[in-house]
C-alpha atoms as a PDB file:
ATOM      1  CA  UNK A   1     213.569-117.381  49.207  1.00  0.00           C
ATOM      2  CA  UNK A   2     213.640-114.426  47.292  1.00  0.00           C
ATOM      3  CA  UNK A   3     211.309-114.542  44.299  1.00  0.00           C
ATOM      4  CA  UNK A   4     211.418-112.795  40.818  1.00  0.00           C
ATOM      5  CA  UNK A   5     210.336-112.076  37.505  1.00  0.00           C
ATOM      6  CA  UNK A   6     213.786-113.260  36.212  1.00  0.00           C
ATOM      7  CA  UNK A   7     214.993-116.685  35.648  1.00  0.00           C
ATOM      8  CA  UNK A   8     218.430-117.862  34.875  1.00  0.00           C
ATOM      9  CA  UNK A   9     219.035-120.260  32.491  1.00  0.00           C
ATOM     10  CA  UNK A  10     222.325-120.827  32.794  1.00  0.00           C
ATOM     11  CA  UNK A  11     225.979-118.964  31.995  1.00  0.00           C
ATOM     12  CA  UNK A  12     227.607-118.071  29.055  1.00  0.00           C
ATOM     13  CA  UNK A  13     230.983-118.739  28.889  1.00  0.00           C
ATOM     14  CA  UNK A  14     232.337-119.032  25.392  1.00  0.00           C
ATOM     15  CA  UNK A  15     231.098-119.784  22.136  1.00  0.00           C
ATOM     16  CA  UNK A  16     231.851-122.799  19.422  1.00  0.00           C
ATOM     17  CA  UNK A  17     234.177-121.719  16.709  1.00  0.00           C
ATOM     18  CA  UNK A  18     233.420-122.585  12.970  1.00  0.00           C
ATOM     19  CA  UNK A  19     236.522-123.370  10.858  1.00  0.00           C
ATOM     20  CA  UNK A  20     235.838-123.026   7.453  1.00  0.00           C
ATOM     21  CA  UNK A  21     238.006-123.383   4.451  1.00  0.00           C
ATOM     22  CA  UNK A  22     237.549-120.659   1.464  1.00  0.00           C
ATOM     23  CA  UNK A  23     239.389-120.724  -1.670  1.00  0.00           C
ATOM     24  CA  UNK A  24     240.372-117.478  -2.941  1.00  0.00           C
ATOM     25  CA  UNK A  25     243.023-117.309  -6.547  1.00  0.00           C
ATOM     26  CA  UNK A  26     243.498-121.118  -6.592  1.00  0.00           C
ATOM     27  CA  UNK A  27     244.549-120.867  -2.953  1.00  0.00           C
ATOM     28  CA  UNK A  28     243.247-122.240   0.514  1.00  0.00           C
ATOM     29  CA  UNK A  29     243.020-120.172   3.285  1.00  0.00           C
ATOM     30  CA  UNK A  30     241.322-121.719   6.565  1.00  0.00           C
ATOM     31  CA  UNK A  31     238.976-118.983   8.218  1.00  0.00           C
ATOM     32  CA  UNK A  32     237.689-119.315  11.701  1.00  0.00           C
ATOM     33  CA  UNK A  33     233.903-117.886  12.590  1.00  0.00           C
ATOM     34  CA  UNK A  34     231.536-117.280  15.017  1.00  0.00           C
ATOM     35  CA  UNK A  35     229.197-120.330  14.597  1.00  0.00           C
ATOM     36  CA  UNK A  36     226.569-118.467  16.626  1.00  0.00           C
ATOM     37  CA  UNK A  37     226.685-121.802  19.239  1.00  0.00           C
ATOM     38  CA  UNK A  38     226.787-120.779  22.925  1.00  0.00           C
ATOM     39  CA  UNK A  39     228.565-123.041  25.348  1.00  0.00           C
ATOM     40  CA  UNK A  40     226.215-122.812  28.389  1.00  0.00           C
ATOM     41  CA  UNK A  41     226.710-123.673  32.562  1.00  0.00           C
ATOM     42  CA  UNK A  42     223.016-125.025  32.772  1.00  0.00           C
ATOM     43  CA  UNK A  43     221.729-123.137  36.281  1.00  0.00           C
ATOM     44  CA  UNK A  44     220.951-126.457  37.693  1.00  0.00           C
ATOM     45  CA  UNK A  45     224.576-126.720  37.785  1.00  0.00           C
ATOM     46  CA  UNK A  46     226.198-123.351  39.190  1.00  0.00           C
ATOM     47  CA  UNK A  47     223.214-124.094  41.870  1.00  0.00           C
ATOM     48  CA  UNK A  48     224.666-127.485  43.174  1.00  0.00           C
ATOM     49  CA  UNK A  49     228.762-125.361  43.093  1.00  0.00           C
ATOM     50  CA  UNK A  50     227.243-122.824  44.729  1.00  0.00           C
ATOM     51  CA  UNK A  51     225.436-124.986  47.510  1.00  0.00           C
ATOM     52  CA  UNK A  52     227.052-128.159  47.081  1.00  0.00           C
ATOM     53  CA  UNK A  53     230.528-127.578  47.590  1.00  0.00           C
ATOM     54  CA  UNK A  54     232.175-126.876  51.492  1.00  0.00           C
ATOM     55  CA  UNK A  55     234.903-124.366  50.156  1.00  0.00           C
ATOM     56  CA  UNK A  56     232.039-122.292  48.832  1.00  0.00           C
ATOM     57  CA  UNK A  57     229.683-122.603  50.970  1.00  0.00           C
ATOM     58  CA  UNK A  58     231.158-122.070  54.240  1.00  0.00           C
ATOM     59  CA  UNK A  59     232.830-118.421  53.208  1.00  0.00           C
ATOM     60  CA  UNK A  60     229.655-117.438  51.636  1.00  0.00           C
ATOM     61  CA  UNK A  61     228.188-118.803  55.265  1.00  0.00           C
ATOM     62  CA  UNK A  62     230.433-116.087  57.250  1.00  0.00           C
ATOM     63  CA  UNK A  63     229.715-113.095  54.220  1.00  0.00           C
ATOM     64  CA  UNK A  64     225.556-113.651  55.067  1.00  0.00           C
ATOM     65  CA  UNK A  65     226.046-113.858  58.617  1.00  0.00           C
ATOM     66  CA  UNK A  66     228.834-110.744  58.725  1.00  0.00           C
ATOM     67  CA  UNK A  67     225.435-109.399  56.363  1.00  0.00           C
ATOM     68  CA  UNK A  68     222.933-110.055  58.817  1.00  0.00           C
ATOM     69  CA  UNK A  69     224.827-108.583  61.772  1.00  0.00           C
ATOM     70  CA  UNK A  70     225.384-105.331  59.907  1.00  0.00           C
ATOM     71  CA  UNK A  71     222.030-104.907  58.785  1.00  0.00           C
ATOM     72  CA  UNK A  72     220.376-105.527  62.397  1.00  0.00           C
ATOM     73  CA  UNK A  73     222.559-102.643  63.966  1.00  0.00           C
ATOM     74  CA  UNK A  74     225.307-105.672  65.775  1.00  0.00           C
ATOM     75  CA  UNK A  75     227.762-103.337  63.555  1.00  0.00           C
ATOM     76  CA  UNK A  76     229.238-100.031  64.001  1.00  0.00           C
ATOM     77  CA  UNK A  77     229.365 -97.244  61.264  1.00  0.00           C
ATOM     78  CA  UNK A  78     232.749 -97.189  60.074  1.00  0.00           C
ATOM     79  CA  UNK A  79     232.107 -93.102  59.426  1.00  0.00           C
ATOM     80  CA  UNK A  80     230.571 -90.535  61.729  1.00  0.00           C
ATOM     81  CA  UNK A  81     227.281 -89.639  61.785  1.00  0.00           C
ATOM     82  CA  UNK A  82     226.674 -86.057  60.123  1.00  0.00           C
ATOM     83  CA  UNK A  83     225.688 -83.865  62.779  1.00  0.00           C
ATOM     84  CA  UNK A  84     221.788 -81.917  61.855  1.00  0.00           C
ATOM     85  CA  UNK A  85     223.882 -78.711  61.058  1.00  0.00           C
ATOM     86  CA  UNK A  86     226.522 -80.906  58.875  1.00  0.00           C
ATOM     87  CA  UNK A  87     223.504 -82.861  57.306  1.00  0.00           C
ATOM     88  CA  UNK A  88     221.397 -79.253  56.450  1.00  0.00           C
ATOM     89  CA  UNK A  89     224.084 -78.127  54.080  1.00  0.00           C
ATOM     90  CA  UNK A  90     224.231 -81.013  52.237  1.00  0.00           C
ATOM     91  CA  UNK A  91     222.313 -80.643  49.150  1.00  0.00           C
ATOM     92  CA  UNK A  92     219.271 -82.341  48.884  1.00  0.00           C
ATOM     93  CA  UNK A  93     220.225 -84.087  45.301  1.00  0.00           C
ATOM     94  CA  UNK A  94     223.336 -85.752  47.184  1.00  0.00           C
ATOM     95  CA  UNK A  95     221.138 -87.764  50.146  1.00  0.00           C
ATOM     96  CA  UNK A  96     220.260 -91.038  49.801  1.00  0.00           C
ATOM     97  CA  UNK A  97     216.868 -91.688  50.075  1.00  0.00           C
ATOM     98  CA  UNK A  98     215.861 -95.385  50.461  1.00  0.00           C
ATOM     99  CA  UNK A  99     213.183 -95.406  48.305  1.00  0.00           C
END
């Protein structure tokens, strides 16, 4: 389990509008705000989609073990490898270093 500093509450995915009628030279005009209410997915929630349901969880199965096999050397580059001559005039600035 991969632990952090950071904590999700939940996501954002709209807000509440505010529909408010002003009256402006004896006529009414109906005006629609931001009411500064979030509508929120509480994380509890997204957790038991993403974990809870088979049409999610199985492809996300494959993409971590497709993951896994890469990262362990059971895949092949899909570039050549820079030869030392190749690799010495690259500049330094453009080499990834895993820091």
């Amino acid at each position: 389990m991969l632990l952090s500093e950071y904590w999700v509450l939940g996501i954002n995915w709209g807000h509440l509008p505010a529909r408010l009628r002003m009256r402006e030279n004896a006529q009414d005009t109906r005006v629609l705000l931001d009411s500064s209410m979030s509508c929120v997915v509480p994380a509890w929630k997204v957790t038991e989609l993403l974990n809870g349901v088979q049409d999610v969880v199985k492809p996300r199965q494959r993409a971590e073990a497709q993951l896994a096999q890469q990262l362990t050397g059971g895949a092949k580059p899909d570039v050549e490898e820079r030869s030392d001559a190749a690799r010495a005039e690259v500049p330094k600035a453009d080499i990834n270093d895993d820091r």
